[in-house]
PDB file of N, CA and C in Angstrom:
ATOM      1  N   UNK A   1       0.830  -1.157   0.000  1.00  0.00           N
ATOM      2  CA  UNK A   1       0.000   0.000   0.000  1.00  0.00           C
ATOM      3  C   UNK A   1       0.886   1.235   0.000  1.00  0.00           C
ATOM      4  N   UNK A   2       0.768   2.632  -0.541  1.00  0.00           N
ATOM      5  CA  UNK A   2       1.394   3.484  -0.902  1.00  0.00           C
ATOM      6  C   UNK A   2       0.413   4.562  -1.263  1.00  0.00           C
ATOM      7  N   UNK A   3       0.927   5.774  -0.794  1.00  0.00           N
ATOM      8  CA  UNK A   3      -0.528   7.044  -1.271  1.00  0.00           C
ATOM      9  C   UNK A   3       0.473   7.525  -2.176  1.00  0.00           C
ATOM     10  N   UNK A   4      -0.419   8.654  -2.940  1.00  0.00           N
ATOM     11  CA  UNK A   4      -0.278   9.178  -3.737  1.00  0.00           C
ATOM     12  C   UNK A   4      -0.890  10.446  -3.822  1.00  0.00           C
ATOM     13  N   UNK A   5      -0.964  11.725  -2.619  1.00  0.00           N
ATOM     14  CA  UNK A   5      -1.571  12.609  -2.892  1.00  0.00           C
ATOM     15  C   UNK A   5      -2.688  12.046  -1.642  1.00  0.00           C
ATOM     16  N   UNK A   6      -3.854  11.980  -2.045  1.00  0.00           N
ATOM     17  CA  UNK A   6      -5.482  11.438  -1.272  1.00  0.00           C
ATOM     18  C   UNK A   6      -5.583  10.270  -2.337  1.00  0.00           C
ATOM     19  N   UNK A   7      -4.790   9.912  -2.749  1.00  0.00           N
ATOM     20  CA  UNK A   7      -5.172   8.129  -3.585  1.00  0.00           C
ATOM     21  C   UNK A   7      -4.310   7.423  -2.359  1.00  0.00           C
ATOM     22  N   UNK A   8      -5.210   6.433  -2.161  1.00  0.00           N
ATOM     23  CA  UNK A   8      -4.677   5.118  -1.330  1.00  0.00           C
ATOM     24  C   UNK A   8      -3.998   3.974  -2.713  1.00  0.00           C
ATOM     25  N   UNK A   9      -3.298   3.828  -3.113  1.00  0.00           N
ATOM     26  CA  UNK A   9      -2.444   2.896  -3.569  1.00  0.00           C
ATOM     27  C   UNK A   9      -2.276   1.529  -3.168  1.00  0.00           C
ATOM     28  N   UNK A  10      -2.530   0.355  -3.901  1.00  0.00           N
ATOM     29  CA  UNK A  10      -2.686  -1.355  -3.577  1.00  0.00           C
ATOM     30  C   UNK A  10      -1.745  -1.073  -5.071  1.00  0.00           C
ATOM     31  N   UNK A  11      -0.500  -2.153  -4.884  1.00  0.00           N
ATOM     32  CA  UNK A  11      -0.013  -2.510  -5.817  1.00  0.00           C
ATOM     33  C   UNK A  11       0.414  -3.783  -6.075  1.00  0.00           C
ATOM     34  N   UNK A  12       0.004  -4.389  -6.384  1.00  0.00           N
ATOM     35  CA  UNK A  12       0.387  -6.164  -6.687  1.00  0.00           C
ATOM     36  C   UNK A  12       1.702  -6.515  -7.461  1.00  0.00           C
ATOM     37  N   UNK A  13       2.069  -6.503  -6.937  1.00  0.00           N
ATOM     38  CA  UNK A  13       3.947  -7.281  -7.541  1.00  0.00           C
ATOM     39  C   UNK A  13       4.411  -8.112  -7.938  1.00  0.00           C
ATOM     40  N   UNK A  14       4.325  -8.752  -9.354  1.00  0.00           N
ATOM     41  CA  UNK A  14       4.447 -10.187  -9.891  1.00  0.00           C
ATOM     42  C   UNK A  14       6.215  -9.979 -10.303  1.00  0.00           C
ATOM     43  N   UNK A  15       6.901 -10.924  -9.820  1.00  0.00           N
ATOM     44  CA  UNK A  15       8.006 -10.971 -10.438  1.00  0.00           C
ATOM     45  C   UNK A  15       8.521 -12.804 -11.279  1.00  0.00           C
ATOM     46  N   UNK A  16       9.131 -12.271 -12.345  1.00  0.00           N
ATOM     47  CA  UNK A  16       9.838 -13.417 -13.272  1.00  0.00           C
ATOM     48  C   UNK A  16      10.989 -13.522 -13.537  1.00  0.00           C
ATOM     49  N   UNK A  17      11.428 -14.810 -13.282  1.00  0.00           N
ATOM     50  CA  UNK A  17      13.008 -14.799 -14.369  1.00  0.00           C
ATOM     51  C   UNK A  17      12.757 -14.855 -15.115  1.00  0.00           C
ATOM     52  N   UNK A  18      14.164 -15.313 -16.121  1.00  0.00           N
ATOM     53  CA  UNK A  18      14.473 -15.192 -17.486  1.00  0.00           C
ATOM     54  C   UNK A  18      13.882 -17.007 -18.546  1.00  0.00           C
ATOM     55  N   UNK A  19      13.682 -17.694 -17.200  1.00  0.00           N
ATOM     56  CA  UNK A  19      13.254 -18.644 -18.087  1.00  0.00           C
ATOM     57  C   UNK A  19      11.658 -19.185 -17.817  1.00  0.00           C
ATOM     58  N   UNK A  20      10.875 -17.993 -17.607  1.00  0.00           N
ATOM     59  CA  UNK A  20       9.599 -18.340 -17.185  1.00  0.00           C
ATOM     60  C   UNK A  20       8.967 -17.773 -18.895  1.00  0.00           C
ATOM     61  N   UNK A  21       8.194 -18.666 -18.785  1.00  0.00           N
ATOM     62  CA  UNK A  21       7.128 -18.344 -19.744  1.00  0.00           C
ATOM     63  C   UNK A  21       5.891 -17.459 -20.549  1.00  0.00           C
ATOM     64  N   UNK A  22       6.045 -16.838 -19.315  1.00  0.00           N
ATOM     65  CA  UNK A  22       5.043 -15.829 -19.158  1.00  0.00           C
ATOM     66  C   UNK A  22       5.361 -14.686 -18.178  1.00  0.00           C
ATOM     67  N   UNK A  23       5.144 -13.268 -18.625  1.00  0.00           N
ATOM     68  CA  UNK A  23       5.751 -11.709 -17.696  1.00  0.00           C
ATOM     69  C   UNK A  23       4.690 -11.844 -16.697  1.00  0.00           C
ATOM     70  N   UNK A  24       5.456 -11.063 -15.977  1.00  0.00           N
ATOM     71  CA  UNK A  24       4.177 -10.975 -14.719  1.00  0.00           C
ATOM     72  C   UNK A  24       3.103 -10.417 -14.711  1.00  0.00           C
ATOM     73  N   UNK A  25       3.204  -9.731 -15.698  1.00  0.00           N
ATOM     74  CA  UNK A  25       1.565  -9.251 -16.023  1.00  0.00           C
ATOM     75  C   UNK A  25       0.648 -10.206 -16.356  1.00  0.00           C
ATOM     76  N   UNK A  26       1.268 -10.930 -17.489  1.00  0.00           N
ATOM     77  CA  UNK A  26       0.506 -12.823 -17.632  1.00  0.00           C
ATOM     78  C   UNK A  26       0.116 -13.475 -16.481  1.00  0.00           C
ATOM     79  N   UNK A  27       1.363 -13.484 -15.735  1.00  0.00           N
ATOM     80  CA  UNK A  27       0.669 -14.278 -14.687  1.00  0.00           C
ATOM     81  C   UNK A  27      -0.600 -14.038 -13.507  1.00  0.00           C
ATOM     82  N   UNK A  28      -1.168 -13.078 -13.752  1.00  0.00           N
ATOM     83  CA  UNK A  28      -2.358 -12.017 -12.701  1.00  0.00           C
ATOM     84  C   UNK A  28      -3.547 -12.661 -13.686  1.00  0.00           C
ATOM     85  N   UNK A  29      -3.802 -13.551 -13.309  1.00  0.00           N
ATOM     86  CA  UNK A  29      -5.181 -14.146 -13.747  1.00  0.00           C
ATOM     87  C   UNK A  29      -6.512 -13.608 -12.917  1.00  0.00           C
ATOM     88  N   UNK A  30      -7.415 -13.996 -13.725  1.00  0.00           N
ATOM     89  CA  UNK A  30      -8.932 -13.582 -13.132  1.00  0.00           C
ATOM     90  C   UNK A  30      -9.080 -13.817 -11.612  1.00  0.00           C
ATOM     91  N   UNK A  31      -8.946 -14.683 -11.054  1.00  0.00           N
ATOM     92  CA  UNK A  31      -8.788 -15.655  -9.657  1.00  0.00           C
ATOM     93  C   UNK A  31      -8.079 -14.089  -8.999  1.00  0.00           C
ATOM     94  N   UNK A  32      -6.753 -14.230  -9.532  1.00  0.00           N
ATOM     95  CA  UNK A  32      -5.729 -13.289  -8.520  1.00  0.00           C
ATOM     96  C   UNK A  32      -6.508 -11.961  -8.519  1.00  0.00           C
ATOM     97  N   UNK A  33      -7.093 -11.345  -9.716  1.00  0.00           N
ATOM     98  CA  UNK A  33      -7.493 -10.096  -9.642  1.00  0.00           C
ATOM     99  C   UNK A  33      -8.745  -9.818  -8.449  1.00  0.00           C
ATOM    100  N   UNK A  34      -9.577 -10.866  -8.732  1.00  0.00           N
ATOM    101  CA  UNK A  34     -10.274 -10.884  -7.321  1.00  0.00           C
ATOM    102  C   UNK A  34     -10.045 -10.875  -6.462  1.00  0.00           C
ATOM    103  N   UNK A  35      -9.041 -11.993  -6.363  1.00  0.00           N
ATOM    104  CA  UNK A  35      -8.581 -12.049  -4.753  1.00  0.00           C
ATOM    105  C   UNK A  35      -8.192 -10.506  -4.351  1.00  0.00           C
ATOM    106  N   UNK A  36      -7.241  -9.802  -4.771  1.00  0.00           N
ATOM    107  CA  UNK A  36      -6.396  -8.707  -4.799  1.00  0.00           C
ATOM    108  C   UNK A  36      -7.914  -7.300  -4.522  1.00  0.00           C
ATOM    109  N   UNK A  37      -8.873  -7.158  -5.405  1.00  0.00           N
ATOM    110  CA  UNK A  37      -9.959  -6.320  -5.543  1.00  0.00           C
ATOM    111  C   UNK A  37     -10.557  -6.897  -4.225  1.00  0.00           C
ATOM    112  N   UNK A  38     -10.769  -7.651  -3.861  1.00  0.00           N
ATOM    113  CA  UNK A  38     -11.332  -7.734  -2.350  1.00  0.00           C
ATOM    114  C   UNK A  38     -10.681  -7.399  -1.815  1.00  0.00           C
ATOM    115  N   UNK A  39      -9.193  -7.839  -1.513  1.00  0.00           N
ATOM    116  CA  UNK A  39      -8.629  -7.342  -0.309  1.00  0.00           C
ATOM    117  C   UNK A  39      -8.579  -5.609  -0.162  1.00  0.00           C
ATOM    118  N   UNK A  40      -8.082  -5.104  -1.263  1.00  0.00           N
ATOM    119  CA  UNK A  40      -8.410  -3.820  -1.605  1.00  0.00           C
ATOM    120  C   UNK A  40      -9.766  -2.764  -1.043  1.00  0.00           C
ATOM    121  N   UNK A  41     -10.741  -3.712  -1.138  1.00  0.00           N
ATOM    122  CA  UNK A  41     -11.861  -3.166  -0.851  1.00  0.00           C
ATOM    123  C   UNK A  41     -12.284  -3.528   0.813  1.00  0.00           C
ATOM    124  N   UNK A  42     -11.939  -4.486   1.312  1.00  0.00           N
ATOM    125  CA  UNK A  42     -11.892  -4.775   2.604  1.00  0.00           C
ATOM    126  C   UNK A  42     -10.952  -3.499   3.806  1.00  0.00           C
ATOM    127  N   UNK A  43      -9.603  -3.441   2.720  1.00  0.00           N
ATOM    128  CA  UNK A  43      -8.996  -2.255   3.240  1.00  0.00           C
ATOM    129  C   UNK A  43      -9.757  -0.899   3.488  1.00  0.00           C
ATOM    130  N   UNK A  44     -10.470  -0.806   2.031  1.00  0.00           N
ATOM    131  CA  UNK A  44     -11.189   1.109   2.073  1.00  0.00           C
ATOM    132  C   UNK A  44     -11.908   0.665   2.971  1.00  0.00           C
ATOM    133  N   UNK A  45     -12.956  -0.562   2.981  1.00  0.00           N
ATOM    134  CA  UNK A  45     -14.024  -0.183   4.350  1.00  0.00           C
ATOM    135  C   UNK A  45     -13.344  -0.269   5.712  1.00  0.00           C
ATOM    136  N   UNK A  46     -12.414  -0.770   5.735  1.00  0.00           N
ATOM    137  CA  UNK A  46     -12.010  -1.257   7.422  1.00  0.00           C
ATOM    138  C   UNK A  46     -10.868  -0.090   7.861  1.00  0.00           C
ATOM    139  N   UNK A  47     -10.367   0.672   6.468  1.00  0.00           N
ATOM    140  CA  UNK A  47      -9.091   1.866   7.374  1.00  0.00           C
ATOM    141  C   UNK A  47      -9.806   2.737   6.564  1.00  0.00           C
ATOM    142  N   UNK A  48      -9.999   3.127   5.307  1.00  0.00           N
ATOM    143  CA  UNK A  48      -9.480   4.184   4.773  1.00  0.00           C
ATOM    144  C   UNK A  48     -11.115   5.038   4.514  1.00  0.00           C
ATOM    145  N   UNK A  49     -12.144   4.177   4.085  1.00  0.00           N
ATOM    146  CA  UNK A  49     -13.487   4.976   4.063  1.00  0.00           C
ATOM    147  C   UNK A  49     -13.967   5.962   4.794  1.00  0.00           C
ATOM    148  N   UNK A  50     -13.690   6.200   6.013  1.00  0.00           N
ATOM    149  CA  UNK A  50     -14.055   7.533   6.869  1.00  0.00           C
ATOM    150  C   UNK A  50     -13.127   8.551   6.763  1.00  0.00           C
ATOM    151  N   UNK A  51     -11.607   8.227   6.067  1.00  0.00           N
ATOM    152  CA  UNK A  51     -10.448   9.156   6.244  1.00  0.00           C
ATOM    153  C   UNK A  51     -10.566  10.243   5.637  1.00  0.00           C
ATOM    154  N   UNK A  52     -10.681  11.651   6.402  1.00  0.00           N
ATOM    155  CA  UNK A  52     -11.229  12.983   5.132  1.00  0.00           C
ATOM    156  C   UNK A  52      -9.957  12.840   4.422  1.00  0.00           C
ATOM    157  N   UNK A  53      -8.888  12.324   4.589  1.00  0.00           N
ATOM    158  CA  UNK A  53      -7.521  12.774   3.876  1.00  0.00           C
ATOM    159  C   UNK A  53      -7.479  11.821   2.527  1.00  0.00           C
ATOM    160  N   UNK A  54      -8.253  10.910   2.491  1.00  0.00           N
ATOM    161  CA  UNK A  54      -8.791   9.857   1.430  1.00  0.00           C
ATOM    162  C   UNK A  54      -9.551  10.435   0.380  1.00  0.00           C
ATOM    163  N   UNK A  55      -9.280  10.143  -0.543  1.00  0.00           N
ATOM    164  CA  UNK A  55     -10.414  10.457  -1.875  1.00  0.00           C
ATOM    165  C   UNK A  55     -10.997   9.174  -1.680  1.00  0.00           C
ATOM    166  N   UNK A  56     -10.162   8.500  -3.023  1.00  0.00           N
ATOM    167  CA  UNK A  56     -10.140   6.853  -3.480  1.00  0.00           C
ATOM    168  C   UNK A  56      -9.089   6.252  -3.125  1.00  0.00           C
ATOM    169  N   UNK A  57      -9.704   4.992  -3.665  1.00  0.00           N
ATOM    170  CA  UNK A  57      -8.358   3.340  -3.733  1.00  0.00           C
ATOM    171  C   UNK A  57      -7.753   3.454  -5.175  1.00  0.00           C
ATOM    172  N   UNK A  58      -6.871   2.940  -5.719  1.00  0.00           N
ATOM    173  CA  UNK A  58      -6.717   2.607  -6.981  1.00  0.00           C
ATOM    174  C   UNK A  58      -5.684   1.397  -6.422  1.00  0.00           C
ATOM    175  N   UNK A  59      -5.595   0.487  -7.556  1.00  0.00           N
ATOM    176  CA  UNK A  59      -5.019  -0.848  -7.885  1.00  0.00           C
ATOM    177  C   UNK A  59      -4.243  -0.765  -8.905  1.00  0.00           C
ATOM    178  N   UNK A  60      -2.838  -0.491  -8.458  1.00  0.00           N
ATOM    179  CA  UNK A  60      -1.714  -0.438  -9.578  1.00  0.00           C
ATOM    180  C   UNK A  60      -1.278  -1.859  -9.663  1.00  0.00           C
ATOM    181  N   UNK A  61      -0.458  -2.692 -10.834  1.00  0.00           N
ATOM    182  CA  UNK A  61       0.552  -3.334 -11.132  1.00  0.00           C
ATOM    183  C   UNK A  61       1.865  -3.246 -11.199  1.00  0.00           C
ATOM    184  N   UNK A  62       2.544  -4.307 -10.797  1.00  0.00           N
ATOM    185  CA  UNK A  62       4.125  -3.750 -10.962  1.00  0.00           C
ATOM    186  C   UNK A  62       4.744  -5.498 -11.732  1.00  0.00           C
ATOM    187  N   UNK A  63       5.190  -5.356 -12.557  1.00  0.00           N
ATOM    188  CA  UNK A  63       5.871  -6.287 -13.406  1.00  0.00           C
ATOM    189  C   UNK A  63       7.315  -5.916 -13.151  1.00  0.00           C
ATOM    190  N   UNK A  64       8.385  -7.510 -12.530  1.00  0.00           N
ATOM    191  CA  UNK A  64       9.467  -7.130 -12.395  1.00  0.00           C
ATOM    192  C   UNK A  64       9.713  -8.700 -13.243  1.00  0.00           C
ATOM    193  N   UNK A  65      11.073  -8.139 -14.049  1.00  0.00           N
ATOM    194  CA  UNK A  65      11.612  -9.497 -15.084  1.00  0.00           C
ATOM    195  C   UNK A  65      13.440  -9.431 -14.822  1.00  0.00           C
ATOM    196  N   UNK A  66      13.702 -10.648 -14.865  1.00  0.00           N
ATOM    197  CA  UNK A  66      15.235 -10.869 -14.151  1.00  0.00           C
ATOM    198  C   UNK A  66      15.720 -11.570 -15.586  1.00  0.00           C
ATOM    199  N   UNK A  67      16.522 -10.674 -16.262  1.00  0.00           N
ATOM    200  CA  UNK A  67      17.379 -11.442 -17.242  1.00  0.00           C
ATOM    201  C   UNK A  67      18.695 -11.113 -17.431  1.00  0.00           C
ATOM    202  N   UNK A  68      19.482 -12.131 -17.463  1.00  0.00           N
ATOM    203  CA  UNK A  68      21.155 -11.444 -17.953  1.00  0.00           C
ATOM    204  C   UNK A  68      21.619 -10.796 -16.935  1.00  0.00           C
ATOM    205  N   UNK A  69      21.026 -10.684 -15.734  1.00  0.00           N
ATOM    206  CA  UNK A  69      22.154  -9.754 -14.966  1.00  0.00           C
ATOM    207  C   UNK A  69      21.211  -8.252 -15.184  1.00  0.00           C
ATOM    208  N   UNK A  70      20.189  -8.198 -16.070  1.00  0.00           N
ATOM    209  CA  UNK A  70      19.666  -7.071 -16.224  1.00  0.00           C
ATOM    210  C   UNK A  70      18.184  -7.117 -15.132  1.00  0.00           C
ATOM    211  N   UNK A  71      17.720  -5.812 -14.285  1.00  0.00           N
ATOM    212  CA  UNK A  71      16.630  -5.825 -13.722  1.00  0.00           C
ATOM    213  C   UNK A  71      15.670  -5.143 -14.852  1.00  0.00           C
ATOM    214  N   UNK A  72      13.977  -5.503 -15.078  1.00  0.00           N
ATOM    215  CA  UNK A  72      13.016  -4.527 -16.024  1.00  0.00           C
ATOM    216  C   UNK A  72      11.886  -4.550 -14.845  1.00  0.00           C
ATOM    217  N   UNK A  73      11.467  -3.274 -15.006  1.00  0.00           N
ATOM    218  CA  UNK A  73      10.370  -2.869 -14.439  1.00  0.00           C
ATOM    219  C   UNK A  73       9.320  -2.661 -15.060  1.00  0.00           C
ATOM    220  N   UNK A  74       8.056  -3.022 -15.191  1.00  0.00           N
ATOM    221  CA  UNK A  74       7.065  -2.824 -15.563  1.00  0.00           C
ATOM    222  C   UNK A  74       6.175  -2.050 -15.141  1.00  0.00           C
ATOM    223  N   UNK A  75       5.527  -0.737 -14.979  1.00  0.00           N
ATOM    224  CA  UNK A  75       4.331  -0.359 -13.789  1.00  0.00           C
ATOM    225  C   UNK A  75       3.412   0.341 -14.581  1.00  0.00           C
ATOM    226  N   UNK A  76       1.855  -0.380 -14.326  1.00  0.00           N
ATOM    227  CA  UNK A  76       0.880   0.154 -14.804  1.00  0.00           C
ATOM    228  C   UNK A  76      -0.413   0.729 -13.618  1.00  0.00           C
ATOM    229  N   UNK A  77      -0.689   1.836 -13.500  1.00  0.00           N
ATOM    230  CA  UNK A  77      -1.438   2.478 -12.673  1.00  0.00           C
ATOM    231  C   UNK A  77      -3.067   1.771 -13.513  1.00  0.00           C
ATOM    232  N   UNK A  78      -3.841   2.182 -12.169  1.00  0.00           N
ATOM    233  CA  UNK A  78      -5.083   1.098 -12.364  1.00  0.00           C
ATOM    234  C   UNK A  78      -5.458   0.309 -13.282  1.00  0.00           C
ATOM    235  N   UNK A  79      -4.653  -0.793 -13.218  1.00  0.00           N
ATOM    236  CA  UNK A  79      -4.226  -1.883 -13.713  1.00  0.00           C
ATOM    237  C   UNK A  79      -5.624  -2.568 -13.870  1.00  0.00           C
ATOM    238  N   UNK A  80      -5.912  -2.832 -12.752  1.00  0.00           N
ATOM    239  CA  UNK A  80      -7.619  -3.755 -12.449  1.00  0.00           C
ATOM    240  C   UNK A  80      -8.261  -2.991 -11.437  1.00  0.00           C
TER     241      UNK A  80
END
């Protein structure tokens, strides 16, 4: 979790090596996105819904890929 201003920030962090099949963005299937959007939403009602310093939630992505000795970052803001 991370703000941004009055955005409450959830960011889900998939990371891959170099001999996986699929980026981590691939790997965030329907299943995970739920899981992740509940917990998210469990958060605004249980901390953040009464906070005047709160707007919204948003649900970023972060794609990290390990190749060669090289780090890549991926990051997409409201992702899901």
């Amino acid at each position: 979790m991370a703000r941004e201003g009055p955005v409450v920030v959830v960011v889900e962090v998939r990371m891959r090596g170099s001999t996986s099949w699929t980026t981590g963005f691939g790997s965030i299937d329907a299943k995970k996105r739920l899981r992740v959007r509940r917990a998210a939403e469990r958060l605004w009602r249980e901390r953040y819904r009464h906070d005047a310093s709160v707007e919204r939630l948003r649900i970023d992505a972060a794609s990290v890929h390990f190749e060669g000795g090289a780090t890549r970052i991926e990051y997409r803001k409201a992702a899901f």
